[in-house]
PDB file of N, CA and C in Angstrom:
ATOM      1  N   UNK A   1     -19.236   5.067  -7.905  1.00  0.00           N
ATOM      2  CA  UNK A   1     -18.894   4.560  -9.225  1.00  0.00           C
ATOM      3  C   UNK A   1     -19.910   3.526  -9.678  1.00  0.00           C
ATOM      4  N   UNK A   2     -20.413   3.798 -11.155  1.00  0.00           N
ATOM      5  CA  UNK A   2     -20.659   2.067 -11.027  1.00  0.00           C
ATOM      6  C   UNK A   2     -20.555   0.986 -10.963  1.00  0.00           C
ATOM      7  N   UNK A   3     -20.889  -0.091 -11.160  1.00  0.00           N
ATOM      8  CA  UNK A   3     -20.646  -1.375 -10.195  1.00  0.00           C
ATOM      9  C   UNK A   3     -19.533  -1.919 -11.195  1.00  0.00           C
ATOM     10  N   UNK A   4     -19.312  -1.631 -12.859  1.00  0.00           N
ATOM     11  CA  UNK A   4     -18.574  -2.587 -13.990  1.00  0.00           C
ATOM     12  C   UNK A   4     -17.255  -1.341 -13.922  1.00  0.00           C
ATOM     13  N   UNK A   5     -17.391  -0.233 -12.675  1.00  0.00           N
ATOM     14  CA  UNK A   5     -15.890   0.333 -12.754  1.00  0.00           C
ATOM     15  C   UNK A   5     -15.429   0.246 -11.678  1.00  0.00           C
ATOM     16  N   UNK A   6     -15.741  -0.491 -10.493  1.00  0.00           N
ATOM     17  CA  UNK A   6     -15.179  -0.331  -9.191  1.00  0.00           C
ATOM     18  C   UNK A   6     -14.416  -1.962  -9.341  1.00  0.00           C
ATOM     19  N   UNK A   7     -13.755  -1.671  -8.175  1.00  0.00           N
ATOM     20  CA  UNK A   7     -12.530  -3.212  -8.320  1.00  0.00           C
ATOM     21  C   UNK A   7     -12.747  -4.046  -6.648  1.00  0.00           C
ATOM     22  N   UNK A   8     -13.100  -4.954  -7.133  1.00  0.00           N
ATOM     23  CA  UNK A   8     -13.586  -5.419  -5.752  1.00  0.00           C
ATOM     24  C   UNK A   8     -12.774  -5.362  -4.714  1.00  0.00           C
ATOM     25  N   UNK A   9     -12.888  -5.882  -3.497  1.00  0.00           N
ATOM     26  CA  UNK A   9     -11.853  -5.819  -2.438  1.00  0.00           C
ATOM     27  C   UNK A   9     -12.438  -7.106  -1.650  1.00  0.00           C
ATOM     28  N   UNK A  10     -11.153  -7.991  -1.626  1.00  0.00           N
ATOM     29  CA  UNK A  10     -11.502  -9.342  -0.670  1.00  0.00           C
ATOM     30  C   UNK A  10     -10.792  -9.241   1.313  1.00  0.00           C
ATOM     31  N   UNK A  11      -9.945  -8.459   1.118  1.00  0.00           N
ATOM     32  CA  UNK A  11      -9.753  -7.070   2.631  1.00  0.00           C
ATOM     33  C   UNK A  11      -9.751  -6.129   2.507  1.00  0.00           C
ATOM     34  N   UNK A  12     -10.189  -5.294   3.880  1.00  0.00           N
ATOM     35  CA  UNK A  12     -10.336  -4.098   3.672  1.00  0.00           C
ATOM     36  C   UNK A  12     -10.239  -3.576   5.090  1.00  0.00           C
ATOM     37  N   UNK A  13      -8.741  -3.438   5.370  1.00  0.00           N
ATOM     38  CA  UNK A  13      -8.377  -3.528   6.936  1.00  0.00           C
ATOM     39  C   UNK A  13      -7.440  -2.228   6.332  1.00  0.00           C
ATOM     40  N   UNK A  14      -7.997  -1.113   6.170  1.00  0.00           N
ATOM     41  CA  UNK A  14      -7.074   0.331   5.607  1.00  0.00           C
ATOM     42  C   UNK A  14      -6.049   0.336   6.365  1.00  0.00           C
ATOM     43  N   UNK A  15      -5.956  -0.083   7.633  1.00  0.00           N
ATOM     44  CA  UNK A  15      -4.810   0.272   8.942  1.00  0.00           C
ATOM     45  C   UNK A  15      -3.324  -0.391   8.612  1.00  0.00           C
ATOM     46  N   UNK A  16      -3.515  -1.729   7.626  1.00  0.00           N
ATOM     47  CA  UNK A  16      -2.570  -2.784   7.297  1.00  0.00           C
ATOM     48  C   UNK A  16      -2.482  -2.615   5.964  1.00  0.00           C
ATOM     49  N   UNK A  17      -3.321  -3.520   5.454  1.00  0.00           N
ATOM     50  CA  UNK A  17      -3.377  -3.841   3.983  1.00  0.00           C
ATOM     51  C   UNK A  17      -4.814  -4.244   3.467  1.00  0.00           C
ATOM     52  N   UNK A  18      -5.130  -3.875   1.963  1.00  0.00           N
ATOM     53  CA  UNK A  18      -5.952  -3.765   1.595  1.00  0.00           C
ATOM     54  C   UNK A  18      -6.145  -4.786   0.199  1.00  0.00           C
ATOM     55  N   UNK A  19      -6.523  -5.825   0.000  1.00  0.00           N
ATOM     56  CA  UNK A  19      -6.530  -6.942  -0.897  1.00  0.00           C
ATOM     57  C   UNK A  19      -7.390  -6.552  -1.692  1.00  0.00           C
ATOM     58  N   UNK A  20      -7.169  -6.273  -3.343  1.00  0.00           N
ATOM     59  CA  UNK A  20      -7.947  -6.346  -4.608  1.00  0.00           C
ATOM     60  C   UNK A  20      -7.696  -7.608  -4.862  1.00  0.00           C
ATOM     61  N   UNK A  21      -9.387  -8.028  -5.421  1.00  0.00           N
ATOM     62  CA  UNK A  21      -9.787  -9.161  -5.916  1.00  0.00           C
ATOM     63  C   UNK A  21     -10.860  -9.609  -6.032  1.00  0.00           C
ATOM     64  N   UNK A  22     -10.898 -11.404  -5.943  1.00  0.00           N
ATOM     65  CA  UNK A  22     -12.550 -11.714  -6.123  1.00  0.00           C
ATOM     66  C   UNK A  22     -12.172 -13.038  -5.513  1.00  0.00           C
ATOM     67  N   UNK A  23     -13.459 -13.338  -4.410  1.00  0.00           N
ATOM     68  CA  UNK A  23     -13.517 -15.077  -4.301  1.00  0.00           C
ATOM     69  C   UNK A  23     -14.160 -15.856  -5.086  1.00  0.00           C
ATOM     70  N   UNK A  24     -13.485 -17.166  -5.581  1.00  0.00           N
ATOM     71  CA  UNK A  24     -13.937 -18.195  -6.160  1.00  0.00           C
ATOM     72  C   UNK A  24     -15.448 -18.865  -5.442  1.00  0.00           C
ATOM     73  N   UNK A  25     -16.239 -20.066  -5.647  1.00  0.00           N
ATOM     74  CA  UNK A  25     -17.076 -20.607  -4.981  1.00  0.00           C
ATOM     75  C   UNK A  25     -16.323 -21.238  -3.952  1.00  0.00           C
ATOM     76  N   UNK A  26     -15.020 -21.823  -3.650  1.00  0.00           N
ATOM     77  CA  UNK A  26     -14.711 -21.853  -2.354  1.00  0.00           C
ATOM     78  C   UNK A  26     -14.061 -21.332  -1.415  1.00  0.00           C
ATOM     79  N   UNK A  27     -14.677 -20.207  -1.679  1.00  0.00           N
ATOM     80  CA  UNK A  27     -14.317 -19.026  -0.728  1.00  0.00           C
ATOM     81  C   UNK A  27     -12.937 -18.960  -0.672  1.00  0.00           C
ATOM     82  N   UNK A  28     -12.065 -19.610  -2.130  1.00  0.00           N
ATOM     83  CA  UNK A  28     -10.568 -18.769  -1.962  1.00  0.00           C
ATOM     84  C   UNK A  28     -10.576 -17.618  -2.442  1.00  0.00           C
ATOM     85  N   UNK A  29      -9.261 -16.686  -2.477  1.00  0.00           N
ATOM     86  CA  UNK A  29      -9.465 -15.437  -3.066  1.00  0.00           C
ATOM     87  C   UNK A  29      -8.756 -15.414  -4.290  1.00  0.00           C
ATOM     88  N   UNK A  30      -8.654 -14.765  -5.173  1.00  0.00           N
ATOM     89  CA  UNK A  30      -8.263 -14.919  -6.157  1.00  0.00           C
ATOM     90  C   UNK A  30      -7.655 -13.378  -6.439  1.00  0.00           C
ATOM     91  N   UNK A  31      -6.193 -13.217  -5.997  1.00  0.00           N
ATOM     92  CA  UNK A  31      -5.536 -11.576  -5.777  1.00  0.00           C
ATOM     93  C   UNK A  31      -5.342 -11.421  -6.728  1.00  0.00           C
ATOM     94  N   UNK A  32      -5.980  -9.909  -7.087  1.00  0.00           N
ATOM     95  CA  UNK A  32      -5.416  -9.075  -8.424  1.00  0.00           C
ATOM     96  C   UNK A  32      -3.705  -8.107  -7.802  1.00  0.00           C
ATOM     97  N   UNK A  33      -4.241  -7.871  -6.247  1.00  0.00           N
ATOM     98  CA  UNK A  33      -3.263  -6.727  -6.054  1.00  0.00           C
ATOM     99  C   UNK A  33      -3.281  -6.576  -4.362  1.00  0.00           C
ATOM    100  N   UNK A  34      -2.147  -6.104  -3.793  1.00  0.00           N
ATOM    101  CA  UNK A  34      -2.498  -6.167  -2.390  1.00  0.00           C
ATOM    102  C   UNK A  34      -1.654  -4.742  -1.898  1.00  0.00           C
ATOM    103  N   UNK A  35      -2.329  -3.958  -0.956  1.00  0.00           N
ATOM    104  CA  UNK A  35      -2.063  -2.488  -1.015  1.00  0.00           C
ATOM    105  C   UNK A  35      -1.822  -2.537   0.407  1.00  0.00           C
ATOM    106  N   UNK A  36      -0.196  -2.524   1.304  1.00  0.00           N
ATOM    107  CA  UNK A  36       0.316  -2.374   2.157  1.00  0.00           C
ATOM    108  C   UNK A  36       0.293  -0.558   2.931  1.00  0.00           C
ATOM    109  N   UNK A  37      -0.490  -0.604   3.757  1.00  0.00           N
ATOM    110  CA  UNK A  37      -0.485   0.503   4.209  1.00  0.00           C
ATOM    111  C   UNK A  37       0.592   1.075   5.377  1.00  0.00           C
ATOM    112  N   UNK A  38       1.059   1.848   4.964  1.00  0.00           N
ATOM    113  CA  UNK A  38       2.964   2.435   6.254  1.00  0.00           C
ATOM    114  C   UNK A  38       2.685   3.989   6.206  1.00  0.00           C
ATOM    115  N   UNK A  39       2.583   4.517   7.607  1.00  0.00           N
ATOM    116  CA  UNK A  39       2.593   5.552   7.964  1.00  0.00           C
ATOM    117  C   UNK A  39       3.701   6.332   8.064  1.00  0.00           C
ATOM    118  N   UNK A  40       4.787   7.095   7.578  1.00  0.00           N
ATOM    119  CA  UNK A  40       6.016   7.006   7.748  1.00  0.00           C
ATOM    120  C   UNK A  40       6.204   7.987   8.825  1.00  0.00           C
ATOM    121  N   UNK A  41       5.305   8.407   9.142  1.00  0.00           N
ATOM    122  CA  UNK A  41       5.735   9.393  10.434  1.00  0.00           C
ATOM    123  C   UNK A  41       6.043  10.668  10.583  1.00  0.00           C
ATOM    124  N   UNK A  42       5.097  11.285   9.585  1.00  0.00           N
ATOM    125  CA  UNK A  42       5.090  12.771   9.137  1.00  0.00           C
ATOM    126  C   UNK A  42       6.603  13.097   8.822  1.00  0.00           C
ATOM    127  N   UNK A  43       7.386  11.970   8.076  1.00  0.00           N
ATOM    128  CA  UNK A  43       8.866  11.903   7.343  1.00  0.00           C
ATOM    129  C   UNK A  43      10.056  11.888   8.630  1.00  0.00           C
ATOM    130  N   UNK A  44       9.264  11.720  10.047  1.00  0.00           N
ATOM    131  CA  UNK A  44      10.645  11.884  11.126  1.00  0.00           C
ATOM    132  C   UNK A  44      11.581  10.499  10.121  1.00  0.00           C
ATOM    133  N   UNK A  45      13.087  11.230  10.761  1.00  0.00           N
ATOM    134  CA  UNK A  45      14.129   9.905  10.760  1.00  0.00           C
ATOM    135  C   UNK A  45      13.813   8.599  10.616  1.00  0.00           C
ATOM    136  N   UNK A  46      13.175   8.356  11.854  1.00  0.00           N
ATOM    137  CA  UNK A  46      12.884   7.124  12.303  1.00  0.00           C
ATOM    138  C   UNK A  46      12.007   6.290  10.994  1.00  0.00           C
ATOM    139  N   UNK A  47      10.646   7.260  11.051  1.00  0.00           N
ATOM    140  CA  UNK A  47       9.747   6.725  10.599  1.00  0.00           C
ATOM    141  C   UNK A  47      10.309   6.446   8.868  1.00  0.00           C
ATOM    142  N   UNK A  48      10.591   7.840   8.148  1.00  0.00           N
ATOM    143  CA  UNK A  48      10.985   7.144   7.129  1.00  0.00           C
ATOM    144  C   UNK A  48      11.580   6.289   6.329  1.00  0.00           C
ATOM    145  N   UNK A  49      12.502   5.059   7.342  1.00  0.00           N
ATOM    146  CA  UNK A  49      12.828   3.646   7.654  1.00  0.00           C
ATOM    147  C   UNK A  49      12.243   2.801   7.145  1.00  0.00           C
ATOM    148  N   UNK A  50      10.937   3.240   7.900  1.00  0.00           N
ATOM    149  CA  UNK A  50       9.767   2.067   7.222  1.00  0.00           C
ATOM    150  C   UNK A  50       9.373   1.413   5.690  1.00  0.00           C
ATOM    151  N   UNK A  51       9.678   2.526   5.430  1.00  0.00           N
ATOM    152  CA  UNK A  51       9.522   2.038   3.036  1.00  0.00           C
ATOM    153  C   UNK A  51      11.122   1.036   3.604  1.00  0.00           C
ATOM    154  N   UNK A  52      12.303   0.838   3.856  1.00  0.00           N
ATOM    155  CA  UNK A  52      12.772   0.058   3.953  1.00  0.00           C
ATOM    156  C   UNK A  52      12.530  -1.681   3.302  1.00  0.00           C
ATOM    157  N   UNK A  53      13.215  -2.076   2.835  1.00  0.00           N
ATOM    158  CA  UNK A  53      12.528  -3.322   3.525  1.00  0.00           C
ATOM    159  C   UNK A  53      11.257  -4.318   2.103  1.00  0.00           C
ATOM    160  N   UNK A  54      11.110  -5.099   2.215  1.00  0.00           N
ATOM    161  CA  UNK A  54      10.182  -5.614   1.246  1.00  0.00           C
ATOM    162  C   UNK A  54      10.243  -5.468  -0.271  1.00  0.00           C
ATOM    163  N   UNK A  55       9.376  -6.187  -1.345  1.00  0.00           N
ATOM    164  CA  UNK A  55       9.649  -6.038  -2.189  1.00  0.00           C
ATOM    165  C   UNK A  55       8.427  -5.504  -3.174  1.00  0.00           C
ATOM    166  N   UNK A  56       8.065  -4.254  -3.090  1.00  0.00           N
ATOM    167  CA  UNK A  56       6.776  -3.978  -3.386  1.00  0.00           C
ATOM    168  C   UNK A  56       7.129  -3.801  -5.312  1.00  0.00           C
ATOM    169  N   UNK A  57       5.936  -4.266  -6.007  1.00  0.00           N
ATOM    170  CA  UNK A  57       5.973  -3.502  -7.499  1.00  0.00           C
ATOM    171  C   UNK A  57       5.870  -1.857  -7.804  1.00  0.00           C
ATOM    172  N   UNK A  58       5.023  -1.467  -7.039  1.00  0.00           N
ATOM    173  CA  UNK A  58       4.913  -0.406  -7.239  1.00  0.00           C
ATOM    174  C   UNK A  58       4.159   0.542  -5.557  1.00  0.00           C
ATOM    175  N   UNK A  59       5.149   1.783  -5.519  1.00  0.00           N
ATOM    176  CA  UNK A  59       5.046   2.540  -4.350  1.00  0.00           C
ATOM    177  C   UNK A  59       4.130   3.825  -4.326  1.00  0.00           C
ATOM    178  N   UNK A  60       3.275   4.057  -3.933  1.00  0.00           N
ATOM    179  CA  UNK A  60       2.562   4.986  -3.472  1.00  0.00           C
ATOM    180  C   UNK A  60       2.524   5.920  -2.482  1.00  0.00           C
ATOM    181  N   UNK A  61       3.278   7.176  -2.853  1.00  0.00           N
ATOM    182  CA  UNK A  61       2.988   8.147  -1.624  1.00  0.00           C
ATOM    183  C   UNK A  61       2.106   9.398  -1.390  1.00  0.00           C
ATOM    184  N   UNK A  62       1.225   9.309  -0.976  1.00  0.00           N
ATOM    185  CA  UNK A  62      -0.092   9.712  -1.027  1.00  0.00           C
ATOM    186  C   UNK A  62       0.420  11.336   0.024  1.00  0.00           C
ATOM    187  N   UNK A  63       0.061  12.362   0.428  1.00  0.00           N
ATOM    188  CA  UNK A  63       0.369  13.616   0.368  1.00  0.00           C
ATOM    189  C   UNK A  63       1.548  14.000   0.872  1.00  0.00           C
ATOM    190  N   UNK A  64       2.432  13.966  -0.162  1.00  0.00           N
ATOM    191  CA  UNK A  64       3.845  14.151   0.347  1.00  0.00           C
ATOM    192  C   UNK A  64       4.030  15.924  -0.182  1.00  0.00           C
ATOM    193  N   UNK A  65       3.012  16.899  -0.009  1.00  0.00           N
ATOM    194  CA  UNK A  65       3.251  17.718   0.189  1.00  0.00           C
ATOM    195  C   UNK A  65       3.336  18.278   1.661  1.00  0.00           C
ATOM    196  N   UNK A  66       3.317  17.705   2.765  1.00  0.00           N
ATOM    197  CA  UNK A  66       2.842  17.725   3.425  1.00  0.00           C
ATOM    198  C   UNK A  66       4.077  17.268   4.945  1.00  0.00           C
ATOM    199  N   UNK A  67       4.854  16.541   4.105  1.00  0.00           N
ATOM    200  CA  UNK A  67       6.294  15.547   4.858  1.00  0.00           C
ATOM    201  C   UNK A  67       7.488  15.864   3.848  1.00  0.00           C
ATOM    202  N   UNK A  68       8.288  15.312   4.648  1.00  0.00           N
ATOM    203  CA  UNK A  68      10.043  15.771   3.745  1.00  0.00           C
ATOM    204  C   UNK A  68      10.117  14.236   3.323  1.00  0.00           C
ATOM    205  N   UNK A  69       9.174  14.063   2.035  1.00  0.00           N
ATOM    206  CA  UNK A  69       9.332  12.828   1.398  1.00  0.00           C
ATOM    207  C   UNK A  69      10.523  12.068   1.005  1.00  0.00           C
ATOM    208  N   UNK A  70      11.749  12.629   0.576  1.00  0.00           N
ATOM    209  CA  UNK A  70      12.967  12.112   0.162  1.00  0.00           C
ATOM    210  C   UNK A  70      13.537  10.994   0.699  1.00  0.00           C
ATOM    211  N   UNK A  71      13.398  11.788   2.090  1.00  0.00           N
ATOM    212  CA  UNK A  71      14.085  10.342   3.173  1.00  0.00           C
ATOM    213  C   UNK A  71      13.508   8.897   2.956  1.00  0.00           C
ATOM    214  N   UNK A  72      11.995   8.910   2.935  1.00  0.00           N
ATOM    215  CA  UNK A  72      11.337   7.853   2.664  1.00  0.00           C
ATOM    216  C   UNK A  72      11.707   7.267   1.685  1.00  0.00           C
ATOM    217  N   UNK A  73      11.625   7.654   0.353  1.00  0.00           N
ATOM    218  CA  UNK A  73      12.013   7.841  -1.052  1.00  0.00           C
ATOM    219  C   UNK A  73      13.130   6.909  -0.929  1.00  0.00           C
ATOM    220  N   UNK A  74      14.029   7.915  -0.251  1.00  0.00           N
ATOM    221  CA  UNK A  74      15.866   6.738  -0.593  1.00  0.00           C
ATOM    222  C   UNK A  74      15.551   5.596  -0.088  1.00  0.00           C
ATOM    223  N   UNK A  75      14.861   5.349   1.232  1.00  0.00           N
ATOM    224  CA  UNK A  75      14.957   3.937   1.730  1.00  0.00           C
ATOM    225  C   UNK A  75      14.337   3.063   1.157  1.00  0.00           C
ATOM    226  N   UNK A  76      12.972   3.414   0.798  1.00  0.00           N
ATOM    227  CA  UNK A  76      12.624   2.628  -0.333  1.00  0.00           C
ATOM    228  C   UNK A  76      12.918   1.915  -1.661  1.00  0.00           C
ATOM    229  N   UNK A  77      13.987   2.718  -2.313  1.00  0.00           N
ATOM    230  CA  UNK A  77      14.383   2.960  -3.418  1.00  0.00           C
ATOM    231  C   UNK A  77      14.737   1.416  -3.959  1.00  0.00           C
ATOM    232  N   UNK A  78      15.627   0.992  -2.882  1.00  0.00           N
ATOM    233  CA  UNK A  78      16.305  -0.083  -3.254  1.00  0.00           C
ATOM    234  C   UNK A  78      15.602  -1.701  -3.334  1.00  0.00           C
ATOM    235  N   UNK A  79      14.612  -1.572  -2.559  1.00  0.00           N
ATOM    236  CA  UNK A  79      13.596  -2.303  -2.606  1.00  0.00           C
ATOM    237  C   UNK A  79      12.575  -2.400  -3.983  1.00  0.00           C
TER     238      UNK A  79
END
């Protein structure tokens, strides 16, 4: 992309979470957005638990053709 369409990133630990933003001159960060990464466990029981919990703005489920997304879905929901 070019450089005035990409969105910076102040982390970039894909395994956890992933921080949009920019640092100030003293090296604080200044968060636009912070992108929690949860594996749910190819939708087992268990795993789809995990959306559980927290209070995210907005949820992302990236190839849920792929898993029996729903389960995830409800637990999340309420959050």
């Amino acid at each position: 992309l070019p450089p005035y369409l990409t969105i910076n990133r102040t982390g970039n630990d894909w395994t956890k979470e992933v921080v949009l933003g920019t640092r100030n001159i003293n090296n604080q960060r200044d968060v636009h957005a912070r992108i929690r990464i949860t594996n749910v466990d190819d939708g087992k029981t268990r795993g789809s638990l995990k959306t559980a919990g927290g209070t995210p703005y907005t949820s992302i489920y990236d190839e849920v053709g792929k898993f029996p997304v729903l389960g995830a879905w409800l637990a999340g929901r309420p959050a």
